[in-house]
Protein backbone atom coordinates (compact mmCIF):
# COMPACT_ATOMS: atom_id res chain seq x y z
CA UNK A 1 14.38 15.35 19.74
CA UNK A 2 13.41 14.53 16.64
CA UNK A 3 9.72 14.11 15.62
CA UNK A 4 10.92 10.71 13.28
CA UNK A 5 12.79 9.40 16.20
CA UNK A 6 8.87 9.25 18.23
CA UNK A 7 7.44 7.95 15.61
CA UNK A 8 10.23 4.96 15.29
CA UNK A 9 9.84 4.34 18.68
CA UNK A 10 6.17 4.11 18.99
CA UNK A 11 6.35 1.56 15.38
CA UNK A 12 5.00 4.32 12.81
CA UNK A 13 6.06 5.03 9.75
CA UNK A 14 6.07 9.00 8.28
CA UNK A 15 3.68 11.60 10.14
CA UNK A 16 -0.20 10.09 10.04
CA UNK A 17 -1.14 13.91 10.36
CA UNK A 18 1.18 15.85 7.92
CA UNK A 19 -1.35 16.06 5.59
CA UNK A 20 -4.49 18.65 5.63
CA UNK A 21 -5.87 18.00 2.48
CA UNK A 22 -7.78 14.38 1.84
CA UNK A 23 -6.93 14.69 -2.06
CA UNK A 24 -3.64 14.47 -1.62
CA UNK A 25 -3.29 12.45 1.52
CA UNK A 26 -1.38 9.38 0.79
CA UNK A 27 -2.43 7.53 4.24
CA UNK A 28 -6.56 8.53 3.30
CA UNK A 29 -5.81 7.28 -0.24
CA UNK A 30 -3.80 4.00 1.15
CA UNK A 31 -6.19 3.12 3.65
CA UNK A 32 -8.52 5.01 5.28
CA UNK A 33 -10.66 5.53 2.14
CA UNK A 34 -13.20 2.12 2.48
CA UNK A 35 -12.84 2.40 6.31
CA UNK A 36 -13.11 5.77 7.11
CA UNK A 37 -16.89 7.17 7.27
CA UNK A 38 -19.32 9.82 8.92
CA UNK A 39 -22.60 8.69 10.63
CA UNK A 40 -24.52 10.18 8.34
CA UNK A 41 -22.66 7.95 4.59
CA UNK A 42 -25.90 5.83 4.51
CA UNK A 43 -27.74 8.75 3.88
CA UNK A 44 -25.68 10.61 1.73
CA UNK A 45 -24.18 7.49 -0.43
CA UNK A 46 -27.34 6.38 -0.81
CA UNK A 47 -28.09 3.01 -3.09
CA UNK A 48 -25.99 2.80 -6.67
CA UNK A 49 -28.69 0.70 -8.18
CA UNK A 50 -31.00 3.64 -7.60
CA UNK A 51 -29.38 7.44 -7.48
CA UNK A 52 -30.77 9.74 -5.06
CA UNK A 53 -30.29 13.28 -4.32
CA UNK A 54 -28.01 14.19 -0.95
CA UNK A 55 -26.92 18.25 -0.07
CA UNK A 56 -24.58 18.06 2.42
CA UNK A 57 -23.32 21.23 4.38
CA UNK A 58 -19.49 21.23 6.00
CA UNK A 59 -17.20 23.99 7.22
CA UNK A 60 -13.79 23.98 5.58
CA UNK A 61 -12.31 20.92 7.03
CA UNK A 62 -14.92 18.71 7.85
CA UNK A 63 -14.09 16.37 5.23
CA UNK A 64 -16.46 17.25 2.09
CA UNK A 65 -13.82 15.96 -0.55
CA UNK A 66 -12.92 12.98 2.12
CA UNK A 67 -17.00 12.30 1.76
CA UNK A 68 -15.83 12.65 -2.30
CA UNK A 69 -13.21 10.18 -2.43
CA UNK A 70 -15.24 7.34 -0.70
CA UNK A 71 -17.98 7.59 -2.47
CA UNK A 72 -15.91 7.68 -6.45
CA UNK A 73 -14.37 4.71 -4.85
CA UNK A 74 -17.63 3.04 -3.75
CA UNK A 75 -19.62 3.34 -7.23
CA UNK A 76 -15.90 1.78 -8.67
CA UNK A 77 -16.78 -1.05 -6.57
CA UNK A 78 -19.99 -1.09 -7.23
CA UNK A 79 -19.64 -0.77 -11.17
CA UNK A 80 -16.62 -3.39 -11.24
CA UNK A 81 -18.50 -6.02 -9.25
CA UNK A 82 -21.99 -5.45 -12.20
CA UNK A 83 -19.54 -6.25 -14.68
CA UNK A 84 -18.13 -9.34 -13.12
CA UNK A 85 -21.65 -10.82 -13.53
CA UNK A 86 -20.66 -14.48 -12.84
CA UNK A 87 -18.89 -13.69 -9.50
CA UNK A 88 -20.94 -10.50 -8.31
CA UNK A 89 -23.13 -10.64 -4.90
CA UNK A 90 -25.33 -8.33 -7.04
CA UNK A 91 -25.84 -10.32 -10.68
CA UNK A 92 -28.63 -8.18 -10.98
CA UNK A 93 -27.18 -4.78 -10.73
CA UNK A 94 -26.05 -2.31 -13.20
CA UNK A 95 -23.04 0.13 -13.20
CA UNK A 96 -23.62 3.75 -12.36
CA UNK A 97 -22.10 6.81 -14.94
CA UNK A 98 -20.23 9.03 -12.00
CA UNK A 99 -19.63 12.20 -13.09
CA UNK A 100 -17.31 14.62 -11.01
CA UNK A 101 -18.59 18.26 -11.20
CA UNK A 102 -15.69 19.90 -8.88
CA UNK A 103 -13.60 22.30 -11.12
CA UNK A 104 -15.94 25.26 -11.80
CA UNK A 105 -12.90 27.25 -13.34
CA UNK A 106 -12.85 26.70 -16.73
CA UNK A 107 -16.84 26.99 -17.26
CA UNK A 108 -16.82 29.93 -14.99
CA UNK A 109 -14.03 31.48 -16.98
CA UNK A 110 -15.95 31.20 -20.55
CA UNK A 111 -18.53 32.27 -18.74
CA UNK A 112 -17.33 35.57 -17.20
CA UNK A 113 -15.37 35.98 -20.63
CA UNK A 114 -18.64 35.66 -22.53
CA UNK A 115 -20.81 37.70 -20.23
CA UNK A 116 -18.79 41.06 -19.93
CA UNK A 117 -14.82 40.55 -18.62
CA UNK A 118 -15.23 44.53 -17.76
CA UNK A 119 -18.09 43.72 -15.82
CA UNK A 120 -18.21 43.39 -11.96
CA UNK A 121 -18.40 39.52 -11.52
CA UNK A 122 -21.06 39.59 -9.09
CA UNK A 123 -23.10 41.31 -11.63
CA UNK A 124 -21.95 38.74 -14.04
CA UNK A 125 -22.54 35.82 -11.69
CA UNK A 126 -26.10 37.00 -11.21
CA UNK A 127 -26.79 35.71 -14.81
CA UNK A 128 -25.98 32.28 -14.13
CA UNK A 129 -28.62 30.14 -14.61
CA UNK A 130 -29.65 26.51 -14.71
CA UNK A 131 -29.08 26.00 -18.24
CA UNK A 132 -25.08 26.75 -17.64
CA UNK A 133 -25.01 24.33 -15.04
CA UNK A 134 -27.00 21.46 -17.27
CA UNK A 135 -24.29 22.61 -20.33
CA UNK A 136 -21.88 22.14 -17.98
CA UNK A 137 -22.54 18.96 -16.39
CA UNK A 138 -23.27 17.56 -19.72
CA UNK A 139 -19.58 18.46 -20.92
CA UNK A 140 -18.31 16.68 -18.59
CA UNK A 141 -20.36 13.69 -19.15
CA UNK A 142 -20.16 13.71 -23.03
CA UNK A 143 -16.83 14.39 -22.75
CA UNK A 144 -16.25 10.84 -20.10
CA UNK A 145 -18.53 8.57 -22.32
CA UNK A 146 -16.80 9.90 -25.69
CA UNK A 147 -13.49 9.00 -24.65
CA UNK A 148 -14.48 5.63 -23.21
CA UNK A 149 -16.47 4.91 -26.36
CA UNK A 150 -13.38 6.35 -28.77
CA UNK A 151 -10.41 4.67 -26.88
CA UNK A 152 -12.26 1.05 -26.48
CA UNK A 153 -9.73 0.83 -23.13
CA UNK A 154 -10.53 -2.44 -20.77
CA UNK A 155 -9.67 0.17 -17.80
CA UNK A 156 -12.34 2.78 -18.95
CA UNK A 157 -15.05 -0.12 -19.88
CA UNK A 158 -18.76 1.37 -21.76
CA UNK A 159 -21.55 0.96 -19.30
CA UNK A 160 -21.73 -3.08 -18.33
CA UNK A 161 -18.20 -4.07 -20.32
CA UNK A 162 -20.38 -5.86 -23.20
CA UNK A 163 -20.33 -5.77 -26.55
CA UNK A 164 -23.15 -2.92 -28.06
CA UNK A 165 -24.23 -2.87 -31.29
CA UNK A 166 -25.52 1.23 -31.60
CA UNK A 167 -28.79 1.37 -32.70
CA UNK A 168 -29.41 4.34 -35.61
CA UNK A 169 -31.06 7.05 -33.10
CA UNK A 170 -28.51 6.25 -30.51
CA UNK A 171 -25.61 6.71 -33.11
CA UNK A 172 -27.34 9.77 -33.99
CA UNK A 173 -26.99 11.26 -30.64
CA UNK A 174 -24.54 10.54 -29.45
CA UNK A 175 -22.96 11.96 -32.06
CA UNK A 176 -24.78 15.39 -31.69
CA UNK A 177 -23.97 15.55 -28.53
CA UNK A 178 -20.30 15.11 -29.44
CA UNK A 179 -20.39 17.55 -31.44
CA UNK A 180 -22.39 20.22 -28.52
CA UNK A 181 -20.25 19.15 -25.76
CA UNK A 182 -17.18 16.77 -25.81
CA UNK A 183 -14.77 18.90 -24.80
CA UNK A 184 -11.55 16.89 -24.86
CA UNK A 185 -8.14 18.31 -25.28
CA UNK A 186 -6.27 15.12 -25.74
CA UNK A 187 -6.52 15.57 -29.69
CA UNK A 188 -8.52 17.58 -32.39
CA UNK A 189 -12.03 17.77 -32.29
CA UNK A 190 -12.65 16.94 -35.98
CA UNK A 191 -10.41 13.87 -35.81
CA UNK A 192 -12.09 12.28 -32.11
CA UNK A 193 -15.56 13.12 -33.77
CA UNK A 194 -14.61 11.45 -37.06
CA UNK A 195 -13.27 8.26 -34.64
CA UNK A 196 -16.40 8.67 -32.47
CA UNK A 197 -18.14 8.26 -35.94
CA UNK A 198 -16.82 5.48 -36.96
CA UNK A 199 -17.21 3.20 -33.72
CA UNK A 200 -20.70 3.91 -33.76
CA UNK A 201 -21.52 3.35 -37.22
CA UNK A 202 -22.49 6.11 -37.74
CA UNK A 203 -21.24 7.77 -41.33
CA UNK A 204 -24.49 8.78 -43.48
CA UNK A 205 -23.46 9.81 -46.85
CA UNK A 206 -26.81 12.27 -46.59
CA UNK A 207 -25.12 14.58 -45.12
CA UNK A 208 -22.68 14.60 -48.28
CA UNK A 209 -24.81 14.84 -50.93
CA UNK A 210 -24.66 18.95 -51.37
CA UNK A 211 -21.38 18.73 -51.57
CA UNK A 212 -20.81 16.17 -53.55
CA UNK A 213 -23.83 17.52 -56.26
CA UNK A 214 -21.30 20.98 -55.84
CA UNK A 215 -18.18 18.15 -56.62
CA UNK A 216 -19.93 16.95 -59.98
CA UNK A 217 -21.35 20.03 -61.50
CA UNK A 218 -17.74 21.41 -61.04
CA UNK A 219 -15.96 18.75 -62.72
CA UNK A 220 -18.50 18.40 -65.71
CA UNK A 221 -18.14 22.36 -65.90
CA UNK A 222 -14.44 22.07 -65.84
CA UNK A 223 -14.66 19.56 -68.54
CA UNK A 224 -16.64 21.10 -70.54
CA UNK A 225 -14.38 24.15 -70.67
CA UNK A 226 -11.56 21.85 -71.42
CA UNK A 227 -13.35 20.69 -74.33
CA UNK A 228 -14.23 23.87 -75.27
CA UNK A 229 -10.95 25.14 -75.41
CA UNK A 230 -9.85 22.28 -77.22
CA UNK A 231 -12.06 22.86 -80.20
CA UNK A 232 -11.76 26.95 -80.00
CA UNK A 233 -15.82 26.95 -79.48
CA UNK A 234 -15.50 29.19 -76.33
CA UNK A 235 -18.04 31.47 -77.21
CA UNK A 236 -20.74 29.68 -74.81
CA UNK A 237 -18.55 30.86 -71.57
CA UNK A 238 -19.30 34.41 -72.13
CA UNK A 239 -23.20 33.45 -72.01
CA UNK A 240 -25.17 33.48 -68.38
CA UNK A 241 -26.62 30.05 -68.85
CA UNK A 242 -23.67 27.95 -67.84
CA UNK A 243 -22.28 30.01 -64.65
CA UNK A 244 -25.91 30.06 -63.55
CA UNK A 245 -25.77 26.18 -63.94
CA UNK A 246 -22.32 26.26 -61.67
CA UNK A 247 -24.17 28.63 -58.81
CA UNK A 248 -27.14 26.13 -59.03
CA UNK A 249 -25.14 23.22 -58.55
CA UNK A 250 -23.51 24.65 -55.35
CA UNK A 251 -26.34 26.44 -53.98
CA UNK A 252 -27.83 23.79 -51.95
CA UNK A 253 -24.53 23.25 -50.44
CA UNK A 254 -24.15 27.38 -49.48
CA UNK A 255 -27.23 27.21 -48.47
CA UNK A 256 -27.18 24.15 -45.71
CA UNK A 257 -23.34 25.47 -44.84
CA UNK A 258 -25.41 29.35 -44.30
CA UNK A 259 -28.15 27.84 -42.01
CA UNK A 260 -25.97 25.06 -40.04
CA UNK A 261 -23.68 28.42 -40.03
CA UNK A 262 -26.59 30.24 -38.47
CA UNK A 263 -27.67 27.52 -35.79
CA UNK A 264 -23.93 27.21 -34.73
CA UNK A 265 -23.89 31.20 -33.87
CA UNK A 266 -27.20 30.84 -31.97
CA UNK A 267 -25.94 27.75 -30.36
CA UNK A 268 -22.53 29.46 -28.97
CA UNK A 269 -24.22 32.26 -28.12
CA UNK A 270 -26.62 30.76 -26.00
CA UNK A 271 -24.17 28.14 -25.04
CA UNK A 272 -21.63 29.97 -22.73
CA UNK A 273 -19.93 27.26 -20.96
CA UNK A 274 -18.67 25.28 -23.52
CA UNK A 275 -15.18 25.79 -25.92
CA UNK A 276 -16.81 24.93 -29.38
CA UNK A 277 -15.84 27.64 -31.89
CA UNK A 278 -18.78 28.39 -34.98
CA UNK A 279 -16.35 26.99 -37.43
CA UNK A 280 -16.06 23.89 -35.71
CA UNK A 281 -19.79 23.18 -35.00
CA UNK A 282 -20.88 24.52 -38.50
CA UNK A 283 -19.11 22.08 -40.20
CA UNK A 284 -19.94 19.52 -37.87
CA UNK A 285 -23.72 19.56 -38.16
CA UNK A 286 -23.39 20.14 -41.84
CA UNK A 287 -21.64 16.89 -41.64
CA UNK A 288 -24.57 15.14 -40.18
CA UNK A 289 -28.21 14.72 -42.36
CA UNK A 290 -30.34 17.10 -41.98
CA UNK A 291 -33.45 14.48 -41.41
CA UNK A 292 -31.08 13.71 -38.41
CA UNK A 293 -31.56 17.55 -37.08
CA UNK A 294 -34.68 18.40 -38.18
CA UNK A 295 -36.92 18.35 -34.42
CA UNK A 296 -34.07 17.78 -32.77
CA UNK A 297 -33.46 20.25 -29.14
CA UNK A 298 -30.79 21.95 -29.33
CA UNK A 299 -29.72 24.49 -26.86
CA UNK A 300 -30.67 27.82 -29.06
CA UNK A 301 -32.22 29.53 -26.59
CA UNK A 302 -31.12 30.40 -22.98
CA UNK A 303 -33.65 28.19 -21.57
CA UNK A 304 -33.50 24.73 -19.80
CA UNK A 305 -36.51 23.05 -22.03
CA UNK A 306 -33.91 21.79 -25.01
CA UNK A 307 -31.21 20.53 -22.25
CA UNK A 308 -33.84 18.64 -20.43
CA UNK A 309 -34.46 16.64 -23.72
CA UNK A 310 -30.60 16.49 -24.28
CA UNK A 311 -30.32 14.79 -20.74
CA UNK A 312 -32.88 11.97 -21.54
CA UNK A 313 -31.47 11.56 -24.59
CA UNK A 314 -27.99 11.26 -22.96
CA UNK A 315 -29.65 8.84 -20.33
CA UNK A 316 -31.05 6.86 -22.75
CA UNK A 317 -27.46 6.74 -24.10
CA UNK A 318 -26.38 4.96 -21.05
CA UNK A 319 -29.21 2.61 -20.68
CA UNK A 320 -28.33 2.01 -23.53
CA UNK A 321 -25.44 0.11 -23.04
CA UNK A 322 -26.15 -1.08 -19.72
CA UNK A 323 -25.77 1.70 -17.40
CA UNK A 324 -28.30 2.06 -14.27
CA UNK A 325 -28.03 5.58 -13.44
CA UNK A 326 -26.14 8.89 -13.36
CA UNK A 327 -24.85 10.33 -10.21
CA UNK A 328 -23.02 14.20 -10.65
CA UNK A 329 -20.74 14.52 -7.62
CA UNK A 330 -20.56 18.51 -6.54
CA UNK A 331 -17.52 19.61 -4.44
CA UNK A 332 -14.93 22.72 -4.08
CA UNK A 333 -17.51 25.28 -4.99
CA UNK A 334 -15.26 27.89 -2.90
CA UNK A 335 -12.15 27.39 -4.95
CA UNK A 336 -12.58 28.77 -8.28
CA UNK A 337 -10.88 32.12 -8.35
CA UNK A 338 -14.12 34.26 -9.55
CA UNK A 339 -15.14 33.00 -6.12
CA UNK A 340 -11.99 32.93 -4.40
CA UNK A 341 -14.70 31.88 -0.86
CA UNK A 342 -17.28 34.62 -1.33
CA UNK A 343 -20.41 33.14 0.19
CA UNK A 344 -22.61 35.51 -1.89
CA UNK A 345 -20.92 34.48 -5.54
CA UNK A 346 -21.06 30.90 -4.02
CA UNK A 347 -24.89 31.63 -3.38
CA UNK A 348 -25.41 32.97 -6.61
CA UNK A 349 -23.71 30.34 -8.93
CA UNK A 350 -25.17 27.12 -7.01
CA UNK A 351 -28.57 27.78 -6.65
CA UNK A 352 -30.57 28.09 -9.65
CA UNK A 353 -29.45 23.86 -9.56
CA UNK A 354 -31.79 23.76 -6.21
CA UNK A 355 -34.75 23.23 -8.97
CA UNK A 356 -36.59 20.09 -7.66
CA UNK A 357 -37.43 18.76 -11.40
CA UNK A 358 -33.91 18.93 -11.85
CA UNK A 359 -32.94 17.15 -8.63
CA UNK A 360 -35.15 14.24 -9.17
CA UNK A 361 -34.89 13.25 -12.54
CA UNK A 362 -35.52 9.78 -13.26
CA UNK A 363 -32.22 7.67 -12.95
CA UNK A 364 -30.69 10.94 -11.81
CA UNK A 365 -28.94 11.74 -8.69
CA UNK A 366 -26.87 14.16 -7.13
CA UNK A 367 -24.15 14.79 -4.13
CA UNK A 368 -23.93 18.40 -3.53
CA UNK A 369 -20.86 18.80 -1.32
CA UNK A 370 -21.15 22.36 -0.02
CA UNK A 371 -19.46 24.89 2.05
CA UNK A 372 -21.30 25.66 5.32
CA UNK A 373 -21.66 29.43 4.69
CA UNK A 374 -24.62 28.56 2.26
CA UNK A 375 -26.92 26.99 4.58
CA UNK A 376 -27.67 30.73 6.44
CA UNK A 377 -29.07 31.59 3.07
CA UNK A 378 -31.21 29.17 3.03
CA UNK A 379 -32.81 29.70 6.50
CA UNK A 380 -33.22 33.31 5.21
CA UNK A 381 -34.81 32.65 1.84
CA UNK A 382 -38.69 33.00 1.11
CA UNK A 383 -42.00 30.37 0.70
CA UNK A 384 -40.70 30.53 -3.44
CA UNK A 385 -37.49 29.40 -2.85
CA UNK A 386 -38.59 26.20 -0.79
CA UNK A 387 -41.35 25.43 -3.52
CA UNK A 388 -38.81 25.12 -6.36
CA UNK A 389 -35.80 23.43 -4.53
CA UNK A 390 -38.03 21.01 -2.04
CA UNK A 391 -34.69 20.56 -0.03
CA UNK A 392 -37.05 18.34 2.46
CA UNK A 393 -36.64 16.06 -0.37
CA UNK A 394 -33.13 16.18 -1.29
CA UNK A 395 -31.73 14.23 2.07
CA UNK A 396 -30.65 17.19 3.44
CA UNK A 397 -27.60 17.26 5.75
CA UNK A 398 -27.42 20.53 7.37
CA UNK A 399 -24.37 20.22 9.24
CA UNK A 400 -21.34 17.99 8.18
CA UNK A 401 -20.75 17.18 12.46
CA UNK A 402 -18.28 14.95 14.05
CA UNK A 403 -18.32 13.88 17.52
CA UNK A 404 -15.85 13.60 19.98
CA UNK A 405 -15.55 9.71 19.97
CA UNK A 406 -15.83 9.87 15.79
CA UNK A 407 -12.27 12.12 15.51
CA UNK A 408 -10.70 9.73 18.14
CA UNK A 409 -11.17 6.96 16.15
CA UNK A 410 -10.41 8.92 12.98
CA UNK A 411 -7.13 9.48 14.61
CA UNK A 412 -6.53 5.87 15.56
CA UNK A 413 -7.44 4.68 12.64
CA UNK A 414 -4.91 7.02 10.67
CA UNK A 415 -2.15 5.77 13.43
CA UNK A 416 -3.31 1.96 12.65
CA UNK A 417 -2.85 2.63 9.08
CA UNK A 418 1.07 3.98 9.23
CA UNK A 419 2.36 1.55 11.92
CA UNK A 420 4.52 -0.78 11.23
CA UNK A 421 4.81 -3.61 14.18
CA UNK A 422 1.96 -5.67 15.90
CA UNK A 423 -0.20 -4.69 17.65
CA UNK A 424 -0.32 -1.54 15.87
CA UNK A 425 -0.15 1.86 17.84
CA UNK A 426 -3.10 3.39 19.35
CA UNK A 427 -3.67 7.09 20.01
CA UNK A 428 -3.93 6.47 23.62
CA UNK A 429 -0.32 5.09 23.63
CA UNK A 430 1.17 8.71 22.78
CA UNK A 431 0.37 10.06 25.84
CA UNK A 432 1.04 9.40 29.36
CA UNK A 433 -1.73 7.57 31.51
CA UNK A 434 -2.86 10.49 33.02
CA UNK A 435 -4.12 11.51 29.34
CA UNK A 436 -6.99 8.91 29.59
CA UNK A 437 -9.44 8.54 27.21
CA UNK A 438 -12.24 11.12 28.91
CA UNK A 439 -9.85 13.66 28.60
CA UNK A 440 -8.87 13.01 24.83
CA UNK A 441 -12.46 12.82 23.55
CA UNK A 442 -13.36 16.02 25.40
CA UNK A 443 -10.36 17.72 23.64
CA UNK A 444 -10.57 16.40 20.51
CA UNK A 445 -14.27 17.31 20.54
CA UNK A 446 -13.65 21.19 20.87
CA UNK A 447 -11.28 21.13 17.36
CA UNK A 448 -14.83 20.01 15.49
CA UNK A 449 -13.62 18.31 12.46
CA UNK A 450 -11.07 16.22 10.39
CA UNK A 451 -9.03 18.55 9.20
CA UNK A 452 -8.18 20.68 12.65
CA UNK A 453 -7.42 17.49 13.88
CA UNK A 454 -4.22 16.74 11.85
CA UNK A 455 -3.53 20.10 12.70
CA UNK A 456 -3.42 20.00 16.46
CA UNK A 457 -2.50 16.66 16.55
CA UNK A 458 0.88 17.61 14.49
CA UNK A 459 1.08 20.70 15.93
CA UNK A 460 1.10 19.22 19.75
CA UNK A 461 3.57 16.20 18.79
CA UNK A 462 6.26 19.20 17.19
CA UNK A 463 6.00 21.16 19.99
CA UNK A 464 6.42 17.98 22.10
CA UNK A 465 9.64 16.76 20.59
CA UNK A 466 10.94 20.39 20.50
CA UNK A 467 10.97 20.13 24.30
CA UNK A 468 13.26 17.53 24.87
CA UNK A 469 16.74 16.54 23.46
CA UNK A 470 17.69 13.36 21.67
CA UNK A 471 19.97 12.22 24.89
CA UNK A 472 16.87 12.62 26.76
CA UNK A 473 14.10 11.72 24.45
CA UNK A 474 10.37 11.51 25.83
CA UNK A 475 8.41 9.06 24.50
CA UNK A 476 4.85 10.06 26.19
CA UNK A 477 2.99 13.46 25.76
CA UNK A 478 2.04 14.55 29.23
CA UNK A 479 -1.02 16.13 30.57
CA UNK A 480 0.13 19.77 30.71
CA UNK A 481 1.61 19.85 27.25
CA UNK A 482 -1.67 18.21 25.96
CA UNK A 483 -4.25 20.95 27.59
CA UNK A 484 -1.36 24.23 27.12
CA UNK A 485 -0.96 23.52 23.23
CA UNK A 486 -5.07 22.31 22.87
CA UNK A 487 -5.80 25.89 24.70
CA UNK A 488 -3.31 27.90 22.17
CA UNK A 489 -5.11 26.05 19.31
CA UNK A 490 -8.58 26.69 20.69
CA UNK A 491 -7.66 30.79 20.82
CA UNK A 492 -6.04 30.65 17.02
CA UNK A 493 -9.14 28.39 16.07
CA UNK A 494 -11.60 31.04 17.21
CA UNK A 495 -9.57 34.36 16.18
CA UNK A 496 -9.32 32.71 12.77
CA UNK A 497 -13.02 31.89 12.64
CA UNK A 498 -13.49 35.84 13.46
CA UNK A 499 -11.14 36.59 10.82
CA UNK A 500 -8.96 37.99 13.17
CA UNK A 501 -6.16 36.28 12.66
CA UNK A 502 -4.63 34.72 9.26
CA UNK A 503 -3.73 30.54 8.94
């Protein structure tokens, strides 16, 4: 019997619980993703018009990136219905800058190549700081806002979809920060910073002016050779006078390119998430004034002083142009391959961000999606550790739990979602009667979360069609089946937990 030929019957389309993995499930996507929610979303979504700080701890499976997924949906809704002023429930409201911090890979890879690549990575790791994290959540933001900004795009609006004109200081920045952090790969940095330039009006000829005083002295000693020549009065080029005249009028130019050359090397060095190469940066703050960069922060140092100023000035970027707030989404901390699900690298990269300054910046929130491993570190850490992250204050979720009753409907829900007749299927109809609804929450309740779910669940309806034929097909999942396969999963569930067993 074919597992298709059940689902026909019962009026469902494809398998509901084929997929594992809510960023590329097509039913979550489809459906599920504005009905679907744990108790605890109200405390972890929080209020758009005013970002707050949520940590939120989940074994693998219990639906961290299906927590994600909801949520980058729900500030879409949010932002679209700010823009539509004149039909909006909320006239009032303002659009929230989302930022999705959930591929560590490249940033940990500059880092580790940066650091020492001979180096043991948890030695390397150790050195990870604060200031990496604000560089690298700044990328990512600089990098969003550029490209919105640059490409002008009605799906990728700026802040509330209105017209901006860019006042001089925001210009400014946002065009230093360009030049620090956009990372974009789409097309050459010089050319998107020149575009960025221009669609914020920003294109001081200040910046020029070595250069071009280099430009004219050259050309006025060029023609004054020519006439030299001409006449056969070339004596005067063999004097010092008129090279020294040529050095001077290019000096000031060597000398801005040698310090802007200087602050770029300091800046990469101290920089060690980001891709900018010293050629690229020297040039581009030689490019801008230097009235424009004199007292401006700039991350020289390895310290988190100059990135704190860069964030308010990037926040007052997005006020700006009608932005509310900032939220950074944190997810798939165990995936990066430095990491490859150690809970001590884990540990060691995530929490110098548990700084409560950081945490609750004005305007500033965060959703720290992590794996459950790192909450026995915190229950072993000292009085100095709780001081500086406060997580009593950060709407702390210690658990990611899902009852019984919350995975039944989960399931039902998923079922509703593929059928295709009316009424649609239930759960409760895919077994027979003596499967009542006691006995289903008790079992689902022992497989914990989401994601062992699909995995009984599919596993129990394969091993049900694979014991009957197609002339005898059998439509209803008995009792025995349902507690056998739920007892085989239990014992694979716990040997794997023991790391016992691979799955």
């Amino acid at each position: 019997m074919k597992i298709q030929e059940f689902f026909e019957h019962h009026g469902i389309a494809g398998n509901p619980f084929a997929e594992e993995d809510a960023q590329n499930d097509t039913v979550f996507k489809r459906t599920c993703l504005e009905s679907t929610f744990h108790p605890a979303w109200d405390k972890i979504y929080g209020s758009p018009d005013d970002p707050s700080t949520s940590i939120v701890f989940g074994e693998k499976g219990a639906g961290k990136t299906a927590l994600k997924l909801p949520m980058v949906r729900q500030f879409e809704r949010h932002n679209a219905s700010c823009r539509n002023a004149a039909t909006s429930s909320n006239p009032d409201g303002k659009p929230t800058f989302v930022v999705l911090y959930d591929d560590f890979n490249p940033f940990l890879d500059r880092f580790v190549s940066r650091v020492g690549r001979q180096r043991p990575v948890d030695k390397v790791l150790g050195q990870w700081k604060l200031w990496d994290h604000m560089d690298a959540i700044l990328s990512l933001a600089a990098t969003k806002l550029v490209s919105a900004i640059v490409h002008n795009s009605p799906d990728e609006p700026v802040g509330d979809g209105r017209s901006h004109a860019w006042s001089g200081p925001h210009a400014r920045d946002i065009t230093l920060l360009a030049a620090l952090y956009d990372q974009s790969t789409a097309e050459t940095f010089p050319a998107r910073w020149r575009r960025l330039r221009w669609r914020v009006g920003y294109g001081s000829l200040l910046g020029l002016w070595p250069l071009l005083l280099a430009v004219v002295v050259s050309l006025l000693f060029a023609g004054g050779v020519l006439v030299a020549v001409s006449r056969g009065q070339t004596a005067w080029l063999s004097a010092w006078w008129p090279w020294l005249l040529l050095a001077a009028g290019w000096g000031p130019w060597a000398w801005r390119r040698l310090r802007c050359w200087w602050k770029a090397v300091r800046i990469i060095r101290n920089m060690k998430t980001g891709n900018r190469t010293i050629g690229q940066l020297t040039k581009a703050l030689a490019r801008m004034p230097e009235v424009d960069l004199a007292g401006q922060p700039l991350p020289l140092l390895a310290r988190s002083d100059d990135r704190y100023e860069l964030f308010a000035k990037f926040q007052g970027i997005l006020e700006s142009v009608g932005y509310g707030g900032m939220v950074v989404i944190i997810d798939r901390l165990d995936e990066p391959h430095v990491i490859n699900g150690a809970a001590e690298r884990m540990r060691q990269v995530i929490w110098p961000i548990l700084d409560n300054k950081f945490l609750k910046s004005p305007g500033l929130g965060f959703k720290m999606l992590l794996p459950n491993e790192l909450y026995r570190f915190i229950e072993r850490e000292d009085e100095s550790f709780n001081q500086r992250a406060r997580l009593d204050k950060q709407n702390l979720v210690p658990s990611l739990e899902w009852s019984g009753e919350t995975l039944y409907d989960i399931a039902s829900m998923r079922l509703k979602a593929a059928s295709v007749k009316e009424p649609p299927a239930t759960l409760a109809e895919l077994f027979e009667p003596a499967v009542d609804q006691r006995r289903l929450l008790d079992g689902l309740r022992s497989v914990r979360v989401p994601r062992q779910l699909f995995k009984f669940l599919y596993r129990l309806l394969v091993a049900h069609c694979h014991a009957h034929t197609a002339e005898n097909p059998v439509y209803a999942i008995p009792l025995e089946r349902f507690d056998t396969e739920l007892a085989v999963f239990r014992r694979d569930q716990d040997a794997f937990d023991r790391g016992l067993a691979p799955r």
